[in-house]
C-alpha atoms as a PDB file:
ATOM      1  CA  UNK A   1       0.000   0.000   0.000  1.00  0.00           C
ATOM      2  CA  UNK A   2       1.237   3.367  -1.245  1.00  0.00           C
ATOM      3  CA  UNK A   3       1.245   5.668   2.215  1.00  0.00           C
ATOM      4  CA  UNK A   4       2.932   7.582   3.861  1.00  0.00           C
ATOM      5  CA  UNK A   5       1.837   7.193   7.171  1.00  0.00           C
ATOM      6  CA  UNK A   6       0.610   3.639   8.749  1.00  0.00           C
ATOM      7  CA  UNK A   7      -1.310   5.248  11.705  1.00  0.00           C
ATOM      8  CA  UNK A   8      -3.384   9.375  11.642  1.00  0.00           C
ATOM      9  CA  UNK A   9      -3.477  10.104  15.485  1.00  0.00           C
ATOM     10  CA  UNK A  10      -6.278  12.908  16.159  1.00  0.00           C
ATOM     11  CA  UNK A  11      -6.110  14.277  19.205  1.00  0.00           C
ATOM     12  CA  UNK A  12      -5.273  14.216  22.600  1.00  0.00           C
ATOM     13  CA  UNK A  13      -2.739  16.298  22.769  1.00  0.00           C
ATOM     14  CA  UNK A  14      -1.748  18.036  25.764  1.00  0.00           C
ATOM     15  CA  UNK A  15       0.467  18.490  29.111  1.00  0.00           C
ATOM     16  CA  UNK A  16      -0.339  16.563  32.178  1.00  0.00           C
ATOM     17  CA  UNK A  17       1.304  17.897  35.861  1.00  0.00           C
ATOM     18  CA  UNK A  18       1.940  14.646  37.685  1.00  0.00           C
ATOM     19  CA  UNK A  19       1.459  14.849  41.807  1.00  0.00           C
ATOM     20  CA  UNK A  20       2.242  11.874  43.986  1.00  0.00           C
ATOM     21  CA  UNK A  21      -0.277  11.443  46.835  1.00  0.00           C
ATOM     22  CA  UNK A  22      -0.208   8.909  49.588  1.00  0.00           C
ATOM     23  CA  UNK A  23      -3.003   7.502  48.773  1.00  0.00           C
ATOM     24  CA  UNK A  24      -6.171   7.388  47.270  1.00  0.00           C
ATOM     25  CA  UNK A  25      -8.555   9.007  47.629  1.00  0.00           C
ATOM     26  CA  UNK A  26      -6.982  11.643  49.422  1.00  0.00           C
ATOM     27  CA  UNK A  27      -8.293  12.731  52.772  1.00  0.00           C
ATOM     28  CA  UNK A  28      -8.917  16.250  53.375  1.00  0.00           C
ATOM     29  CA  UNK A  29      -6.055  18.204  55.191  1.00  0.00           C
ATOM     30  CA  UNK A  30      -4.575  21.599  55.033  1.00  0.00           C
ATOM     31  CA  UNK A  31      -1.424  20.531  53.493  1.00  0.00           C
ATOM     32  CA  UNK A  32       0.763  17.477  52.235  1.00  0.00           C
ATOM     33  CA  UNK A  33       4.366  17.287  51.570  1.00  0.00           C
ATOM     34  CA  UNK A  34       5.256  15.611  48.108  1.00  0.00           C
ATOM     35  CA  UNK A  35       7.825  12.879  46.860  1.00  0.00           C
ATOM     36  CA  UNK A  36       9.133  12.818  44.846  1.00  0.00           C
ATOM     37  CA  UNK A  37       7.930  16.180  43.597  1.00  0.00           C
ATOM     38  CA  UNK A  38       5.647  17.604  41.498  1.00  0.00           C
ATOM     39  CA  UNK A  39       6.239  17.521  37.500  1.00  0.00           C
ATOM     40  CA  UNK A  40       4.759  18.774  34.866  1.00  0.00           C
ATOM     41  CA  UNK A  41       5.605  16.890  31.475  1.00  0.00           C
ATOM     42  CA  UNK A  42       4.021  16.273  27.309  1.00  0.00           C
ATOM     43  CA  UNK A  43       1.982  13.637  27.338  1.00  0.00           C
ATOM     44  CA  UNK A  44      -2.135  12.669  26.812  1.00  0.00           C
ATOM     45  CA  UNK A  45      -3.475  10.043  25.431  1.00  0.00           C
ATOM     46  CA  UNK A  46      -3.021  10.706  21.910  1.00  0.00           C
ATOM     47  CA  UNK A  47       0.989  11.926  22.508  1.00  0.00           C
ATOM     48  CA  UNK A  48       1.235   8.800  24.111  1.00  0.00           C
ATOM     49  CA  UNK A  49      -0.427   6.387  21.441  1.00  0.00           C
ATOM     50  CA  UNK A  50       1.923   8.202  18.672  1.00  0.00           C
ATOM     51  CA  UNK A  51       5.154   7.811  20.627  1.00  0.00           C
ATOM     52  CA  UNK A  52       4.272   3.800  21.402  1.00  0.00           C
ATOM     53  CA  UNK A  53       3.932   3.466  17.545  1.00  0.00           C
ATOM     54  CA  UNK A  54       6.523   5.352  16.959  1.00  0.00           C
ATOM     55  CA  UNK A  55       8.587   3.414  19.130  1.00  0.00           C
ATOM     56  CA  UNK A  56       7.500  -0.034  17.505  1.00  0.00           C
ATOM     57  CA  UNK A  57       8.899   1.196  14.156  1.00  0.00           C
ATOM     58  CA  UNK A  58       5.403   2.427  12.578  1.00  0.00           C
ATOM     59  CA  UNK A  59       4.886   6.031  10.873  1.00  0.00           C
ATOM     60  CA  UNK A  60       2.822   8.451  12.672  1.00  0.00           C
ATOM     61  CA  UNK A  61       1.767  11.541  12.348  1.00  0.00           C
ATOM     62  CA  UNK A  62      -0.439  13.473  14.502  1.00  0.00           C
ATOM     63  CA  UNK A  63      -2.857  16.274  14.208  1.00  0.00           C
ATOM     64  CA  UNK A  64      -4.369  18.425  16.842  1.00  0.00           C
ATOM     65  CA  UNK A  65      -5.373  21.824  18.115  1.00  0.00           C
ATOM     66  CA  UNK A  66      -2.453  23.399  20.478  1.00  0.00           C
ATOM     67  CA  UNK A  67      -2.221  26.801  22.176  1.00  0.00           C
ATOM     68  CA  UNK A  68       0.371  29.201  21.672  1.00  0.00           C
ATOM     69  CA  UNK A  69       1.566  28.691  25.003  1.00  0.00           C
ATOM     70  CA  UNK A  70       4.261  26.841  27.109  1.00  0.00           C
ATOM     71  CA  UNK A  71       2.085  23.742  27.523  1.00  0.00           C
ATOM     72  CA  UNK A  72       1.468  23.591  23.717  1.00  0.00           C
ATOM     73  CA  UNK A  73       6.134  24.425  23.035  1.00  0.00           C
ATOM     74  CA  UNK A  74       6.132  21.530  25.081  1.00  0.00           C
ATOM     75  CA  UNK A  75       4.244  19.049  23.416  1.00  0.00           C
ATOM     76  CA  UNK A  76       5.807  20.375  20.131  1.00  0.00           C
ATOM     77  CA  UNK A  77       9.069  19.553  21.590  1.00  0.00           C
ATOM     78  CA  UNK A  78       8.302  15.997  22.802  1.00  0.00           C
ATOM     79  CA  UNK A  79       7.101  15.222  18.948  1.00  0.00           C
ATOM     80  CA  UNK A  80      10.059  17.230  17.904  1.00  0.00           C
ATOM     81  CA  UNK A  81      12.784  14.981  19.801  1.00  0.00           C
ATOM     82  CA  UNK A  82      11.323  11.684  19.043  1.00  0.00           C
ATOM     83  CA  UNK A  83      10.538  12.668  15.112  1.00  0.00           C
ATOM     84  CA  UNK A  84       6.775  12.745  15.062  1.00  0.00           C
ATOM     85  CA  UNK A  85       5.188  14.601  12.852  1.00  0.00           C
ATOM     86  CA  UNK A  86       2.638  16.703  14.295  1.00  0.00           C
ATOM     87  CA  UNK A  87       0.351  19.396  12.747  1.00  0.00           C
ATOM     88  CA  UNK A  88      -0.754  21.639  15.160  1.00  0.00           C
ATOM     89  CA  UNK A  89      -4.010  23.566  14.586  1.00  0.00           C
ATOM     90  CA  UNK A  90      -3.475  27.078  16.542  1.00  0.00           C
ATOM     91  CA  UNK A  91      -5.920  27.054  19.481  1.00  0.00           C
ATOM     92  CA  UNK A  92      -6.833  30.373  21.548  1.00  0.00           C
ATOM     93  CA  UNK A  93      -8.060  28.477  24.217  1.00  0.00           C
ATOM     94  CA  UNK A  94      -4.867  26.896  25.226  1.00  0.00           C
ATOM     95  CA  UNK A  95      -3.505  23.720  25.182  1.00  0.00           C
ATOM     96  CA  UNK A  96      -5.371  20.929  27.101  1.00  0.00           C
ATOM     97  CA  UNK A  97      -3.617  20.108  30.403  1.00  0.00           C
ATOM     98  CA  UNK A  98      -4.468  18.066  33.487  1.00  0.00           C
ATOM     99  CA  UNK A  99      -3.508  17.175  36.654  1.00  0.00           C
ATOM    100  CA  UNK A 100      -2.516  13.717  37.484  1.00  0.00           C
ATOM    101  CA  UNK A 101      -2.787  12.019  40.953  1.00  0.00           C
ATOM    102  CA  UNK A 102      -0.833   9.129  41.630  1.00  0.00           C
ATOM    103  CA  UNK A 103      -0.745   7.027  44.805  1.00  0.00           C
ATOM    104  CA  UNK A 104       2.052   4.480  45.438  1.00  0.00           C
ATOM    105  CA  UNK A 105       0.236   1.473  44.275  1.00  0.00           C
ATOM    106  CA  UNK A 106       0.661   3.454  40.719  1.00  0.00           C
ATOM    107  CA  UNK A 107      -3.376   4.333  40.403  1.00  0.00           C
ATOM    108  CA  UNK A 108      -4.142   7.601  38.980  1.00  0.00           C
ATOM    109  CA  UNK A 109      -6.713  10.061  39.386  1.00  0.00           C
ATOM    110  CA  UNK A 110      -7.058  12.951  36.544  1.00  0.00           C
ATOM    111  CA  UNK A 111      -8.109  16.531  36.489  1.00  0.00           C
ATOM    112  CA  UNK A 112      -8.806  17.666  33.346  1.00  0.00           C
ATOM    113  CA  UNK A 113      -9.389  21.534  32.590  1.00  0.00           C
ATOM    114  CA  UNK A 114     -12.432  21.688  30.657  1.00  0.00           C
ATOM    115  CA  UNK A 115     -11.624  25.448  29.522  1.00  0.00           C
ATOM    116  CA  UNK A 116      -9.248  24.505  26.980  1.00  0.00           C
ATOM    117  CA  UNK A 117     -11.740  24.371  24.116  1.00  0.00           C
ATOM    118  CA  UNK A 118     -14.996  25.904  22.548  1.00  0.00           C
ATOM    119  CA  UNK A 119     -18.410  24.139  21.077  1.00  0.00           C
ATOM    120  CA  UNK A 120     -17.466  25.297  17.622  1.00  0.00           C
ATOM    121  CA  UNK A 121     -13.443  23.698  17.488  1.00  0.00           C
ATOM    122  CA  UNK A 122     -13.038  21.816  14.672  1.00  0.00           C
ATOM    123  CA  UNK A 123     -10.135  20.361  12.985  1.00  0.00           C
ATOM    124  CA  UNK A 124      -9.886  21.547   9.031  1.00  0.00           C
ATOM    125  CA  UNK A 125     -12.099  19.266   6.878  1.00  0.00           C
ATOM    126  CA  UNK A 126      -9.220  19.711   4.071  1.00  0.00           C
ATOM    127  CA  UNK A 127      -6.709  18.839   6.123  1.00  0.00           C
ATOM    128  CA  UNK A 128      -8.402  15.789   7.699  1.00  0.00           C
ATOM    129  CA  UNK A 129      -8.847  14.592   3.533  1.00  0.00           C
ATOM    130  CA  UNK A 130      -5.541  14.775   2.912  1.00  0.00           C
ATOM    131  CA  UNK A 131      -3.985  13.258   5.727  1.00  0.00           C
ATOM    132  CA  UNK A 132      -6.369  10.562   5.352  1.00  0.00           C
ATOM    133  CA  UNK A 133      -5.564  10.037   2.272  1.00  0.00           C
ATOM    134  CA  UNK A 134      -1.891   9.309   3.249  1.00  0.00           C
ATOM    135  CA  UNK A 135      -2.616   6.915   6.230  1.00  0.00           C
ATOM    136  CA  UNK A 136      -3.123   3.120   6.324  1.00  0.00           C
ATOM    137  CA  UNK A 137      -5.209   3.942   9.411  1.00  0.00           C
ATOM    138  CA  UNK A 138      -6.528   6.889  11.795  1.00  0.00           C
ATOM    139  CA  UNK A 139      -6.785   6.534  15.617  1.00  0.00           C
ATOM    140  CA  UNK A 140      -9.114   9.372  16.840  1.00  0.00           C
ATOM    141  CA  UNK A 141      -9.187  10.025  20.535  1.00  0.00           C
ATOM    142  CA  UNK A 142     -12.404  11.261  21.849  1.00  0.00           C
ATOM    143  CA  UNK A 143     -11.397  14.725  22.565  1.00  0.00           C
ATOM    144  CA  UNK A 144     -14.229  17.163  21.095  1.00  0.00           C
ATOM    145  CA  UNK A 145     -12.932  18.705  18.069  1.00  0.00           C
ATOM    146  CA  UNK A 146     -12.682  14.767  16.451  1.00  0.00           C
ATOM    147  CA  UNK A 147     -16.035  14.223  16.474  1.00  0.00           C
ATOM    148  CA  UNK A 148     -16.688  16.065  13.541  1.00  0.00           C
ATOM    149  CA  UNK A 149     -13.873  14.789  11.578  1.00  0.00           C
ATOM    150  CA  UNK A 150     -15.650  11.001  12.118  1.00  0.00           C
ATOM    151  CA  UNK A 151     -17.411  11.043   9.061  1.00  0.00           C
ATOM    152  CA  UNK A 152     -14.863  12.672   6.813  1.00  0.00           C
ATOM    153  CA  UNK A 153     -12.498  10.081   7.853  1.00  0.00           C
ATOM    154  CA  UNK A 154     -15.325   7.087   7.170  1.00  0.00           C
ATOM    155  CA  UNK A 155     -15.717   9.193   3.412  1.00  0.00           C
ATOM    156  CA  UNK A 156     -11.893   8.748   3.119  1.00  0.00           C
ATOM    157  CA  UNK A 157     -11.838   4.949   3.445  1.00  0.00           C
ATOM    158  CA  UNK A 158      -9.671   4.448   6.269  1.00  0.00           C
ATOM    159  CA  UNK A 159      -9.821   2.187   8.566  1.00  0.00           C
ATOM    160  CA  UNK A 160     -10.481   3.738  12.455  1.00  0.00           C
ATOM    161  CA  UNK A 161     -10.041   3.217  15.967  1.00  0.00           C
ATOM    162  CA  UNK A 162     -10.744   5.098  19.263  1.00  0.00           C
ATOM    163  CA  UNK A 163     -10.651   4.402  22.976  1.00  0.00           C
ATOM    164  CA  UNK A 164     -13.680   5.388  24.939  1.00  0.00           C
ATOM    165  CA  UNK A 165     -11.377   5.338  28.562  1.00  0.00           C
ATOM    166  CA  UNK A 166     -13.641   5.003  31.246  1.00  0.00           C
ATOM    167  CA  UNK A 167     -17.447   5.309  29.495  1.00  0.00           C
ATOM    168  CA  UNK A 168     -20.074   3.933  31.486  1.00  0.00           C
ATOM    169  CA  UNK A 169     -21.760   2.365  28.493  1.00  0.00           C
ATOM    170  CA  UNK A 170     -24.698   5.207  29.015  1.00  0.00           C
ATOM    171  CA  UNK A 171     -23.155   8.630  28.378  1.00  0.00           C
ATOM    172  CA  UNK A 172     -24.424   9.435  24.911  1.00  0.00           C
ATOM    173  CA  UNK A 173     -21.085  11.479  24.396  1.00  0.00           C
ATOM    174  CA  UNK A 174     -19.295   8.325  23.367  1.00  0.00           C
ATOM    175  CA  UNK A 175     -21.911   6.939  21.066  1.00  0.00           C
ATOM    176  CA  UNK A 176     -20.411   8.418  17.770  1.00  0.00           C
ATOM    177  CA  UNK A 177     -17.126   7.152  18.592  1.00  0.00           C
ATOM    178  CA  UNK A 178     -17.886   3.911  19.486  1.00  0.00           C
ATOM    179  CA  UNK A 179     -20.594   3.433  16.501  1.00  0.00           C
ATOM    180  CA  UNK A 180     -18.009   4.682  14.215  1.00  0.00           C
ATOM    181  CA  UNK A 181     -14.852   3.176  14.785  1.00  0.00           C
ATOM    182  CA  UNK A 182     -13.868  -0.303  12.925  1.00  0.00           C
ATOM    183  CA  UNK A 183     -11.359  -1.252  16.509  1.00  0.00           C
ATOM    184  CA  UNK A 184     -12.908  -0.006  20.024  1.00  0.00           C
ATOM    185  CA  UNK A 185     -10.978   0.162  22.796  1.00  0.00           C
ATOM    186  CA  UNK A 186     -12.463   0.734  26.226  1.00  0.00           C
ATOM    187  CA  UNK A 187     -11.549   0.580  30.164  1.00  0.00           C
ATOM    188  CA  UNK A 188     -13.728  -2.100  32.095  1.00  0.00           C
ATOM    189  CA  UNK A 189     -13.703  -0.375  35.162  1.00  0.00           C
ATOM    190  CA  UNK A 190     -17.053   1.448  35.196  1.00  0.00           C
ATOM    191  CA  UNK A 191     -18.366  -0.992  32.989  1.00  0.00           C
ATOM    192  CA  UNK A 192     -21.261  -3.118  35.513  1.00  0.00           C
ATOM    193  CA  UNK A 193     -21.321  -5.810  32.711  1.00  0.00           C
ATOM    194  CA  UNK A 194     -18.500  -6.065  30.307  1.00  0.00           C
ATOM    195  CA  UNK A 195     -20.159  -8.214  27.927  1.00  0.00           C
ATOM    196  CA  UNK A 196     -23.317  -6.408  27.353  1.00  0.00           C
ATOM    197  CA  UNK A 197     -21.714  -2.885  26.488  1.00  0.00           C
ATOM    198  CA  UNK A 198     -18.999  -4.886  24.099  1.00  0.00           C
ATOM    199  CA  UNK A 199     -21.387  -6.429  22.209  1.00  0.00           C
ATOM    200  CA  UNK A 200     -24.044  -3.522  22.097  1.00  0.00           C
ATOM    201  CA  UNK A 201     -20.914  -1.601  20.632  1.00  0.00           C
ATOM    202  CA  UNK A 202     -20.423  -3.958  18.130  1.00  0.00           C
ATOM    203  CA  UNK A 203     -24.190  -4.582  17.269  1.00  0.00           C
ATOM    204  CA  UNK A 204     -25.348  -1.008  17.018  1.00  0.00           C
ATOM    205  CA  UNK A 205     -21.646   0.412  15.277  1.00  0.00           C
ATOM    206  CA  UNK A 206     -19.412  -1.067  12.596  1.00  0.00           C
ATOM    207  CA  UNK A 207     -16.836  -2.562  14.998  1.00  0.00           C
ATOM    208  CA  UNK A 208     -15.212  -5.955  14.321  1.00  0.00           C
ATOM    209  CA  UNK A 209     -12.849  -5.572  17.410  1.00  0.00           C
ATOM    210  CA  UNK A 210     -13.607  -4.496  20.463  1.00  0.00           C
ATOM    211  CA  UNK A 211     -12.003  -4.773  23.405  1.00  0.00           C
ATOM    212  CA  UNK A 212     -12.331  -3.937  27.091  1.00  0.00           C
ATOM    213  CA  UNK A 213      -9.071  -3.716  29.572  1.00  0.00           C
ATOM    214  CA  UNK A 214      -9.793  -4.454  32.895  1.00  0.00           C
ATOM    215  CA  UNK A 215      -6.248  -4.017  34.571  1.00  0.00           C
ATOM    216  CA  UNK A 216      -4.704  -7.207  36.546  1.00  0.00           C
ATOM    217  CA  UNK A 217      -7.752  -8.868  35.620  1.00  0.00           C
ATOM    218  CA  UNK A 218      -6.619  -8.566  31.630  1.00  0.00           C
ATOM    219  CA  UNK A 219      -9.023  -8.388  28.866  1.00  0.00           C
ATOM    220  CA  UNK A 220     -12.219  -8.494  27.562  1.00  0.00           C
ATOM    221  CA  UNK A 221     -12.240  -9.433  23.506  1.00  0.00           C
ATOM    222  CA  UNK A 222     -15.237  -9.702  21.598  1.00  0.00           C
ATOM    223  CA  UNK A 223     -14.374 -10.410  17.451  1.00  0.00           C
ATOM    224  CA  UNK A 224     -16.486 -12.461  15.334  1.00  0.00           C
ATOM    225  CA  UNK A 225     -19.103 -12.345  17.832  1.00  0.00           C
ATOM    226  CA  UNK A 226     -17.096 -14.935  20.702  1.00  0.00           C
ATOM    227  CA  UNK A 227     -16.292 -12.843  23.251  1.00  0.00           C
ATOM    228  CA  UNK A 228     -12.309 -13.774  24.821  1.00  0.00           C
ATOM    229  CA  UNK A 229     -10.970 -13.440  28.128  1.00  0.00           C
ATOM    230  CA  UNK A 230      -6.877 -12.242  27.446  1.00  0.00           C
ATOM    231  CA  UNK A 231      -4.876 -12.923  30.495  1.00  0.00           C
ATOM    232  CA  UNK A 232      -3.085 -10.564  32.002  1.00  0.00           C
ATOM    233  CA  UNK A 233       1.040 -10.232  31.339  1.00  0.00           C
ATOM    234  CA  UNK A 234       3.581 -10.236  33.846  1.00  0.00           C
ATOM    235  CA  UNK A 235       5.035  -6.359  33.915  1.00  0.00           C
ATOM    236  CA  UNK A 236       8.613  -7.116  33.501  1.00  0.00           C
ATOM    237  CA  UNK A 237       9.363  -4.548  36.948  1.00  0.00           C
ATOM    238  CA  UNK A 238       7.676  -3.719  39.859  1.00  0.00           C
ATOM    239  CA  UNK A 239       4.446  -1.689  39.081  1.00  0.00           C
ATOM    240  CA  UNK A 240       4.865   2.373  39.714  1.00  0.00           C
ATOM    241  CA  UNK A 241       2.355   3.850  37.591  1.00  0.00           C
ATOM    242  CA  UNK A 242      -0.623   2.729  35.513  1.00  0.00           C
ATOM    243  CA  UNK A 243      -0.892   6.313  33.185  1.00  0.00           C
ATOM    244  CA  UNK A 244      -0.515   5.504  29.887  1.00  0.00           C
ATOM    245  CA  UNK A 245      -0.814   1.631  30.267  1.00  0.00           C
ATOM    246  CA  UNK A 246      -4.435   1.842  27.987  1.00  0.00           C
ATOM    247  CA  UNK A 247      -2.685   3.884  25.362  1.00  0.00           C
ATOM    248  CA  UNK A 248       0.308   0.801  25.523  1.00  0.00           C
ATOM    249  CA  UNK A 249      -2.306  -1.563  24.984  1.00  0.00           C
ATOM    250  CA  UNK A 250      -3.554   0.376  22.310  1.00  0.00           C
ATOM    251  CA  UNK A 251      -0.345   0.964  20.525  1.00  0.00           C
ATOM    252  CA  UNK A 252       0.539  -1.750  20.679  1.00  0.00           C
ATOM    253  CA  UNK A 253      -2.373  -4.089  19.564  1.00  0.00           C
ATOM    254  CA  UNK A 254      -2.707  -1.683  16.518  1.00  0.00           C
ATOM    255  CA  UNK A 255       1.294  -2.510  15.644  1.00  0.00           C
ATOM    256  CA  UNK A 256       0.341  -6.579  15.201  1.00  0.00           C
ATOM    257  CA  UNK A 257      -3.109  -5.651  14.034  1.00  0.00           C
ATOM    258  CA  UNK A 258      -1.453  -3.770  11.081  1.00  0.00           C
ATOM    259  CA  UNK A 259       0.933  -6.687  10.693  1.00  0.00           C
ATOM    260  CA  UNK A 260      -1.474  -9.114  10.068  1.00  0.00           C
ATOM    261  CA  UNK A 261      -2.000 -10.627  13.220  1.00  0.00           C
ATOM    262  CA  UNK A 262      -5.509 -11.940  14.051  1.00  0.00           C
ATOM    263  CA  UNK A 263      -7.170  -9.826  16.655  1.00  0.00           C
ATOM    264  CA  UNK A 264      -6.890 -12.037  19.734  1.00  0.00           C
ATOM    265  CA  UNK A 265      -2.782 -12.543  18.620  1.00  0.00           C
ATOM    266  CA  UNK A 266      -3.009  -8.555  18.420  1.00  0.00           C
ATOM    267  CA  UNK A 267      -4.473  -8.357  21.847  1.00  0.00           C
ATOM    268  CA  UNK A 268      -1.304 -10.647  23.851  1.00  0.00           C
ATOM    269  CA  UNK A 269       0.839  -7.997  21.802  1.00  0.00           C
ATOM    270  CA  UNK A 270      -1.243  -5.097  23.891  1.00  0.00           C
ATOM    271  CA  UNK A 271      -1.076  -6.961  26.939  1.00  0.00           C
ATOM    272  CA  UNK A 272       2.242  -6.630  27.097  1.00  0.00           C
ATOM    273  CA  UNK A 273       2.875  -3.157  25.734  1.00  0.00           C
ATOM    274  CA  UNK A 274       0.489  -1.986  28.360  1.00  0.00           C
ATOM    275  CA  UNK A 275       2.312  -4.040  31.213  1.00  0.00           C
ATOM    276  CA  UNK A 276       5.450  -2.428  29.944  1.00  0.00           C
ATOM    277  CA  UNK A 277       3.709   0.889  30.776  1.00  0.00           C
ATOM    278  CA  UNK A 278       2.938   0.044  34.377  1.00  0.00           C
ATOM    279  CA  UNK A 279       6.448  -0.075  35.032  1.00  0.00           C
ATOM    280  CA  UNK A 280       7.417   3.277  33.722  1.00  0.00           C
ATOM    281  CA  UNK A 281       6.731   6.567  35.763  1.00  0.00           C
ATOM    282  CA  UNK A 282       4.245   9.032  34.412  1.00  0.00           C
ATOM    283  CA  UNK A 283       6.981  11.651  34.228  1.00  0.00           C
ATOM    284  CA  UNK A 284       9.211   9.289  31.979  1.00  0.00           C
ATOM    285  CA  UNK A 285       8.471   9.018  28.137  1.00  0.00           C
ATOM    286  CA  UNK A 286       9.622   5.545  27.595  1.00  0.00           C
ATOM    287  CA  UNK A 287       7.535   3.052  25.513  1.00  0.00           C
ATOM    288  CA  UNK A 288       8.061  -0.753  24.734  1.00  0.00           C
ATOM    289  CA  UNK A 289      10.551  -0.938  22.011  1.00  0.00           C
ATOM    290  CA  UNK A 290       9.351  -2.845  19.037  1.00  0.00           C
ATOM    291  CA  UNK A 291      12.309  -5.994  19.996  1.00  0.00           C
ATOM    292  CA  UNK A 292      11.209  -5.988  23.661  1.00  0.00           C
ATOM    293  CA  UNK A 293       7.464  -6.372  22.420  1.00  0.00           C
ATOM    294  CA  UNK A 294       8.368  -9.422  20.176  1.00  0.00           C
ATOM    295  CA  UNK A 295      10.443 -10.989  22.679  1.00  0.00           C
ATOM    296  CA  UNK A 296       7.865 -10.750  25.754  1.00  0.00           C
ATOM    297  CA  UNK A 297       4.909 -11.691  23.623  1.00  0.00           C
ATOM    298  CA  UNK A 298       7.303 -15.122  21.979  1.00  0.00           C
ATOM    299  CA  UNK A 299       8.428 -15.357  25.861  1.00  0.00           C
END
């Protein structure tokens, strides 16, 4: 196939400040001392799908709206150092940011600042088209402004994929992503019944994957209609923080599914991108290498 890109990330791009807490949730007092510090550091979901691609050998590029602000020089520098294209729509809002808490058994509680956008943000229609047109495939993250790009990408024949986080399988928010997408990923943890939501997803949208993490417990896969359980994987370190471990999974399922592999081989390959993650603390940009994946999922 004659592209340019394998994967279109829209999206989730922004600057997260990371605060360690001793716990979870965090009881009310006047003051707390931090360790090790407070940080503030590039990475949302969609920086952090593009650099695990990136880092498994597959061309990226990604396209979002950014302020013209420190938070948004920052995430232009992360994509900078690591090569990553990235086509920055200006925003006058600012760039999205969010405060991350993390308590020492690596769980994480964000903060995002809803001011960072407007009802009318859109990303260029044109634009969209042609990048499109270059890619193999388009992950777009459900961060407002994609929504109305969903049916210009479906127009433009390629191939999609979203994650829906933490939906509660109700808020209608959601819907258009998760009726859209061809690959649906999803967090299990507000999800009362797993099963039901995948395969309402898959019944009502166009998905032929979808899949539902659910942490230590692994996976939910439903393809083909059979829904799989995927075990969990082993992180190959003690577990510090799980930010970014959905976005692994992600990654790296979309590396093997682009490779061929069937969709409950692609999921293993996720499993252990997103283990990787755990290990790795959310102030460190430091996805699972594309020989580390093959020799942890072959292990």
């Amino acid at each position: 196939m004659s592209t340019e890109t394998d994967v279109l990330v829209l999206g989730g791009a922004g600057v997260d400040t990371v605060v360690h807490v001793p716990e979870l949730p965090l009881p009310f007092a006047d003051s707390y001392m931090i360790r090790p510090g407070i940080q503030t550091r590039a990475g949302q979901t969609g920086d952090f799908v593009a650099l695990g691609l990136h880092a498994l050998g597959r061309r990226v590029h990604h396209l979002d709206l950014l302020g013209d602000d420190v938070e948004g020089g920052l995430v232009r520098a992360l994509h900078a150092e690591r090569g990553i294209p990235l086509t920055a729509i200006p925003q006058p809002a600012g760039t999205k940011r969010a405060v991350n808490l993390v308590d020492p058994l690596g769980r994480r509680l964000s903060l995002y600042d809803d001011t960072r956008s407007a009802p009318d943000d859109r990303l260029p229609e044109s634009l969209v088209r042609e990048l499109a047109a270059a890619s193999r495939h388009a992950h777009v993250c459900i961060t407002h402004p994609c929504a109305s790009a969903l049916p210009v990408l479906r127009e433009c024949g390629v191939t999609l994929s979203t994650d829906l986080h933490d939906w509660d399988g109700v808020n209608p928010y959601h819907e258009p992503f998760a009726y859209t997408s061809d690959i649906v990923f999803l967090s299990a943890i507000r999800l009362a019944d797993p099963e039901a939501v995948l395969r309402r997803i898959a019944e009502r949208g166009r998905a032929s994957v979808v899949v539902a993490t659910a942490g230590a417990e692994g996976a939910h896969l439903l393809v083909d209609g059979a829904l799989h359980h995927i075990p969990p994987t082993a992180p190959p370190a003690p577990v510090v923080d799980s930010n970014g471990a959905g976005d692994a999974f992600a990654a790296g399922f979309l590396h093997a599914w682009l490779s061929g592999e069937p969709a409950l081989r692609a999921a293993h390959h996720g499993a252990v991108a997103g283990a990787h993650a755990c290990t790795v603390p959310s102030t460190a940009h430091a996805p699972i290498t594309r020989e580390q994946l093959l020799q942890r999922v072959e292990a």
